[in-house]
Protein backbone atom coordinates (compact mmCIF):
# COMPACT_ATOMS: atom_id res chain seq x y z
CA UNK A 1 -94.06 31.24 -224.97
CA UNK A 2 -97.41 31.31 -226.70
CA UNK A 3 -97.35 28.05 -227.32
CA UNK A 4 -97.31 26.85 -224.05
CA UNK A 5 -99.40 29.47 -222.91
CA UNK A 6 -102.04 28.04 -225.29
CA UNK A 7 -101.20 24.30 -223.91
CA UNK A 8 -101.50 25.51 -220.39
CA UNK A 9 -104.98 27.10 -221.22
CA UNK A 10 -106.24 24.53 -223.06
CA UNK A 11 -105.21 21.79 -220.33
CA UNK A 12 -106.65 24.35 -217.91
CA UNK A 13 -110.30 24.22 -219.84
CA UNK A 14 -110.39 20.71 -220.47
CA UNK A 15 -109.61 19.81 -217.06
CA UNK A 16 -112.41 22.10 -215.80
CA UNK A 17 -114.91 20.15 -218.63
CA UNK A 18 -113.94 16.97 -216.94
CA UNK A 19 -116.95 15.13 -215.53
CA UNK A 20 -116.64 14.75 -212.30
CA UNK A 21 -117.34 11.25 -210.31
CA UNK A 22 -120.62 11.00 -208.11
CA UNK A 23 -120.35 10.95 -204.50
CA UNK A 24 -119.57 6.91 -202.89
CA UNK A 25 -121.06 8.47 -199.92
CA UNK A 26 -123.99 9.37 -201.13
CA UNK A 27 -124.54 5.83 -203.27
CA UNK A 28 -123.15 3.95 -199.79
CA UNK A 29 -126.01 5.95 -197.96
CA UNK A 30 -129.01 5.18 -200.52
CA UNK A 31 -128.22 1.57 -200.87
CA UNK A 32 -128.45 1.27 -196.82
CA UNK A 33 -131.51 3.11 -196.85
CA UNK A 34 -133.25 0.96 -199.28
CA UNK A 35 -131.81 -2.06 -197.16
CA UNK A 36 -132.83 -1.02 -194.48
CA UNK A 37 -136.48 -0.12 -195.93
CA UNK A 38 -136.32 -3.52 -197.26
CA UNK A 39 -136.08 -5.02 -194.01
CA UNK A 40 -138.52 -3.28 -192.28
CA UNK A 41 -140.79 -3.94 -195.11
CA UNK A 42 -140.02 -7.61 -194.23
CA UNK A 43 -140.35 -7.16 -190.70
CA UNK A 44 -143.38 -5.54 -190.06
CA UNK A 45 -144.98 -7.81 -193.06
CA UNK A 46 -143.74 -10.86 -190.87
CA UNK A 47 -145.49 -9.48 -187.87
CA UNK A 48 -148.92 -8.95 -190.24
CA UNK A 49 -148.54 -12.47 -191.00
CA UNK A 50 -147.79 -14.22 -187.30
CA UNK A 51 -150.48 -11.82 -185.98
CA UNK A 52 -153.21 -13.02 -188.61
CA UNK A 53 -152.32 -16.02 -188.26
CA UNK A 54 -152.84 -16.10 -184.09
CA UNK A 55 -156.19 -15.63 -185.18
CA UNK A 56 -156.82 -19.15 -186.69
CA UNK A 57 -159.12 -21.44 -185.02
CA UNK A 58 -158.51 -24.89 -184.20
CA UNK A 59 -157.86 -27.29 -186.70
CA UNK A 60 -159.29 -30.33 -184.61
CA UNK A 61 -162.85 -28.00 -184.48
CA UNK A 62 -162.17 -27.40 -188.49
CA UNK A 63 -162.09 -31.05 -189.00
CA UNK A 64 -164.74 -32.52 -186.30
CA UNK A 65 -165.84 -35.48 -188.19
CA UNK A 66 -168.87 -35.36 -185.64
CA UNK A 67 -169.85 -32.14 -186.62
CA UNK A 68 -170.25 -33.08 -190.79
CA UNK A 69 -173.50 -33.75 -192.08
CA UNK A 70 -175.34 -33.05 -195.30
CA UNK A 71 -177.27 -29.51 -195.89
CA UNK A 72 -180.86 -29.78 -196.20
CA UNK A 73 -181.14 -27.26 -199.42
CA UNK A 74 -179.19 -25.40 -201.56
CA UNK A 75 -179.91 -22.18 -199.19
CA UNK A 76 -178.68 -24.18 -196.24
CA UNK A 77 -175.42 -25.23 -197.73
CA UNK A 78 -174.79 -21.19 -199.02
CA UNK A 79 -175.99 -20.23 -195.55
CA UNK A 80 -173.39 -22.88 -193.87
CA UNK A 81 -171.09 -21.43 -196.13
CA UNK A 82 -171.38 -18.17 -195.19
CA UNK A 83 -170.96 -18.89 -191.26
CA UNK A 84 -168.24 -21.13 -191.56
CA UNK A 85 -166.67 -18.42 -194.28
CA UNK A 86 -167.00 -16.05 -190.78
CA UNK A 87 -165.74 -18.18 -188.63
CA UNK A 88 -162.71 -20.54 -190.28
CA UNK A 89 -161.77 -17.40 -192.62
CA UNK A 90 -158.06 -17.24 -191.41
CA UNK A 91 -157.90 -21.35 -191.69
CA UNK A 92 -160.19 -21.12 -195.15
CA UNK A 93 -156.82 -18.62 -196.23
CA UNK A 94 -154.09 -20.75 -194.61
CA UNK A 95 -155.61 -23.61 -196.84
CA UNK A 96 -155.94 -21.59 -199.95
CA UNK A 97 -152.24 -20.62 -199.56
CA UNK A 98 -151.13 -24.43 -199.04
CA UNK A 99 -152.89 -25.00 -202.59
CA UNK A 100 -151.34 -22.39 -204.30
CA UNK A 101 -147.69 -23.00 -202.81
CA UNK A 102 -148.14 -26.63 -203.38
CA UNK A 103 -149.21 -26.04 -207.07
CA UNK A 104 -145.91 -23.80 -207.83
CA UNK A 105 -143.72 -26.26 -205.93
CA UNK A 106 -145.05 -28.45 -208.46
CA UNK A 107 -143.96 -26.50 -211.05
CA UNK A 108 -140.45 -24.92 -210.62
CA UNK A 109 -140.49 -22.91 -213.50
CA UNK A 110 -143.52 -20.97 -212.68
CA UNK A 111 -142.56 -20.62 -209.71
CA UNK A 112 -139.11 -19.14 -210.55
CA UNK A 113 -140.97 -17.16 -212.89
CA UNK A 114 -142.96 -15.58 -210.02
CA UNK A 115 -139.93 -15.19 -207.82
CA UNK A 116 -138.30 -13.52 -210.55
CA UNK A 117 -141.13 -10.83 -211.64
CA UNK A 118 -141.34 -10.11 -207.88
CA UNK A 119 -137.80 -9.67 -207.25
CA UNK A 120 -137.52 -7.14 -210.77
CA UNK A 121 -140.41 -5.40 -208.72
CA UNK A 122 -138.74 -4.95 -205.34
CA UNK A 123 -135.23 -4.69 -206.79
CA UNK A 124 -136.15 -1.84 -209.95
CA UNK A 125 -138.96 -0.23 -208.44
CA UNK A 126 -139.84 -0.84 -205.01
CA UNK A 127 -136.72 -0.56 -202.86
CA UNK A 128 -134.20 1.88 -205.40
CA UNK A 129 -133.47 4.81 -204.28
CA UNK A 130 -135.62 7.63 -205.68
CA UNK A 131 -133.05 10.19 -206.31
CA UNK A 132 -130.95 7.56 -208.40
CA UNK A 133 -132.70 6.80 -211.64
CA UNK A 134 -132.82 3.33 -213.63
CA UNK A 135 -130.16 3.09 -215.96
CA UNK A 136 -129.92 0.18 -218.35
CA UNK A 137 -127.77 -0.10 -221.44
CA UNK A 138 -126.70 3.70 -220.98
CA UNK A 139 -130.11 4.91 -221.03
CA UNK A 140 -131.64 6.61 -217.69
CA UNK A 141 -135.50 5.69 -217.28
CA UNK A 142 -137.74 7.64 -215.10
CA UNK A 143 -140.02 6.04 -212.44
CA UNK A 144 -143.55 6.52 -215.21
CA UNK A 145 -141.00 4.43 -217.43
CA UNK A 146 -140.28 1.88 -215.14
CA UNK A 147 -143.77 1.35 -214.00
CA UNK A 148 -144.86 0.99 -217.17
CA UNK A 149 -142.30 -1.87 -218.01
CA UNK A 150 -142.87 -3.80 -215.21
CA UNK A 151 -146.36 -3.85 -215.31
CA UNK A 152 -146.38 -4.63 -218.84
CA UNK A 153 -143.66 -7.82 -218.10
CA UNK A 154 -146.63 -8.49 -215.21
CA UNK A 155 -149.32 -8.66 -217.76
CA UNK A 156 -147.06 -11.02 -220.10
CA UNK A 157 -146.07 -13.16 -217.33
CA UNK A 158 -149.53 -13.75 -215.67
CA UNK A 159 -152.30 -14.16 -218.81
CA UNK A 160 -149.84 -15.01 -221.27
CA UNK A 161 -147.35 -17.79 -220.17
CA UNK A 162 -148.70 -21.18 -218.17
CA UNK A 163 -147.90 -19.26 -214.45
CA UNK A 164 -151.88 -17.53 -215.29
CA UNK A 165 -153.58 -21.01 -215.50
CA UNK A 166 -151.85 -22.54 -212.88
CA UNK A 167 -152.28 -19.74 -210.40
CA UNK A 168 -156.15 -19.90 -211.63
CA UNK A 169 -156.30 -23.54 -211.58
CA UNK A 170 -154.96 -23.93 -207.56
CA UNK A 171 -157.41 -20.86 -206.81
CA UNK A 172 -160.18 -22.74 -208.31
CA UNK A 173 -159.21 -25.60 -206.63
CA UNK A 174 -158.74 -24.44 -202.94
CA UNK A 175 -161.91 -22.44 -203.34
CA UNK A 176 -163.82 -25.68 -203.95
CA UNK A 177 -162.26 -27.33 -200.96
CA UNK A 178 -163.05 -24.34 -198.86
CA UNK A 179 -166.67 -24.22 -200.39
CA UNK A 180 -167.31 -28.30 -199.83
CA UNK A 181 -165.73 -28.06 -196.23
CA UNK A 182 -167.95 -25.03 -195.75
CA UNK A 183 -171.55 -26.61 -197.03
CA UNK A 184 -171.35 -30.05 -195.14
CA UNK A 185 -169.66 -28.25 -192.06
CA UNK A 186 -172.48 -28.12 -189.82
CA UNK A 187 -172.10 -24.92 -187.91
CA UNK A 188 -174.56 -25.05 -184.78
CA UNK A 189 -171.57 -25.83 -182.34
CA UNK A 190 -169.56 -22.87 -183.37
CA UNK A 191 -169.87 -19.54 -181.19
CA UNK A 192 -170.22 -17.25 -183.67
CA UNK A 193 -169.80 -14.69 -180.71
CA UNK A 194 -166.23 -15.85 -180.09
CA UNK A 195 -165.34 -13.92 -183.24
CA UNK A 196 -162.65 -11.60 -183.73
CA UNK A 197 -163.44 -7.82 -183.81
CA UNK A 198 -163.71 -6.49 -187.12
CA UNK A 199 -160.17 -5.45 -187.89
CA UNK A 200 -158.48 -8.11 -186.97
CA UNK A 201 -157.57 -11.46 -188.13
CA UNK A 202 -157.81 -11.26 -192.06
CA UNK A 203 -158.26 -7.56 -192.17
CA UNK A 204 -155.24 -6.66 -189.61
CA UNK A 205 -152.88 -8.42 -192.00
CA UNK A 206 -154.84 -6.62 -195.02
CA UNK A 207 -153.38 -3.94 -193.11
CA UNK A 208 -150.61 -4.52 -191.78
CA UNK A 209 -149.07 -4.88 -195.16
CA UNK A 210 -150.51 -1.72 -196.10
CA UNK A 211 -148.57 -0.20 -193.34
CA UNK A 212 -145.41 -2.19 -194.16
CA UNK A 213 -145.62 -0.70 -197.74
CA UNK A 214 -145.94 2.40 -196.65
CA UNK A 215 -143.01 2.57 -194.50
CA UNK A 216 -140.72 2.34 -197.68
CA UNK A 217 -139.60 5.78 -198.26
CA UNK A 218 -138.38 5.26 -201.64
CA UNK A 219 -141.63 3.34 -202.72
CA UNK A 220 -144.19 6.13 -200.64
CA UNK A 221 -142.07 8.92 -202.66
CA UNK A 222 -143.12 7.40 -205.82
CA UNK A 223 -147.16 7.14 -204.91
């Protein structure tokens, strides 16, 4: 009798000590709200992008053969530089972004290297859940932790593999084409009036990805 009293209260206390399985609700509901913070992210960067992009001028007026001539001085080439800078600046970054995608198309494995540092960032950091810690190999890392790991595989990956001194290299190459298009570009034809407001162009995709950041709840609970 006191034996199975004893087997009953025993069974009874390790039942109770049994851990108890987290809610699939709850994980169903995080992972759909970092989707769908993922997709807005995309979205409203999308929209950044087409809307920056409206701002472009011309390519035919970028590449007027007519209008080419050689500066005068050093001062007149920076000053052409500067005004064409002002007016071609969403063109000067369309052209900059055709070097650098060009350069890691050239290269798959940088490339995939990139791809793959920014989808640890979106995928670890950015977009998990913030009640739901990282757990790897049975050990739970806090967001500091995770940070801190993924900028320091960011510093590896940029200065100390070859994805640093290509990314430098197409930089330093689309700057120079932007810099010679900008010095013999003569710019007396161009209506520097015509410009966009300030906050526009450039600056409202500057923004606009801001914004798009922001609306992350997981990644704005972390800042």
């Amino acid at each position: 009798m006191s034996m199975s009293m004893s087997m009953s209260s025993s069974s009874s206390s390790s039942s109770s000590t049994l851990p108890t399985s987290s809610n699939p609700h709850s994980q169903s509901a995080s992972a759909a709200s970092a989707v769908a913070s993922l997709r807005a992210f995309l979205s409203r960067l999308s929209s950044s992008a087409r809307r920056a992009l409206s701002g472009r001028r011309p390519w035919a007026e970028l590449l007027d053969r007519s209008a080419f001539s050689r500066p005068q001085s050093v001062s007149d080439a920076a000053s052409r530089v500067r005004r064409n800078a002002s007016y071609f600046r969403v063109n000067y970054l369309a052209l900059l972004a055709l070097v650098l995608a060009l350069s890691l198309l050239s290269h798959p494995f940088s490339l995939l290297t990139l791809l793959s540092l920014l989808a640890a960032w979106l995928l670890l950091y950015a977009f998990r859940p913030a009640d739901q810690p990282l757990v790897l190999l049975g050990r739970a890392f806090s967001d500091r932790e995770t940070l801190a790991a993924l900028s320091l595989l960011t510093v590896v990956v940029v200065f100390l593999t070859s994805v640093g001194s290509l990314l430098v290299s197409a930089s330093m190459v689309g700057l120079a084409i932007v810099a010679a298009h900008g010095a013999f570009r003569d710019p007396e034809d161009l209506f520097m009036d015509e410009q966009d407001p300030a906050g526009s162009g450039l600056f409202s995709y500057i923004g606009g990805a801001a914004s798009a950041a922001a609306a992350a709840p997981s990644l704005a609970s972390r800042v």
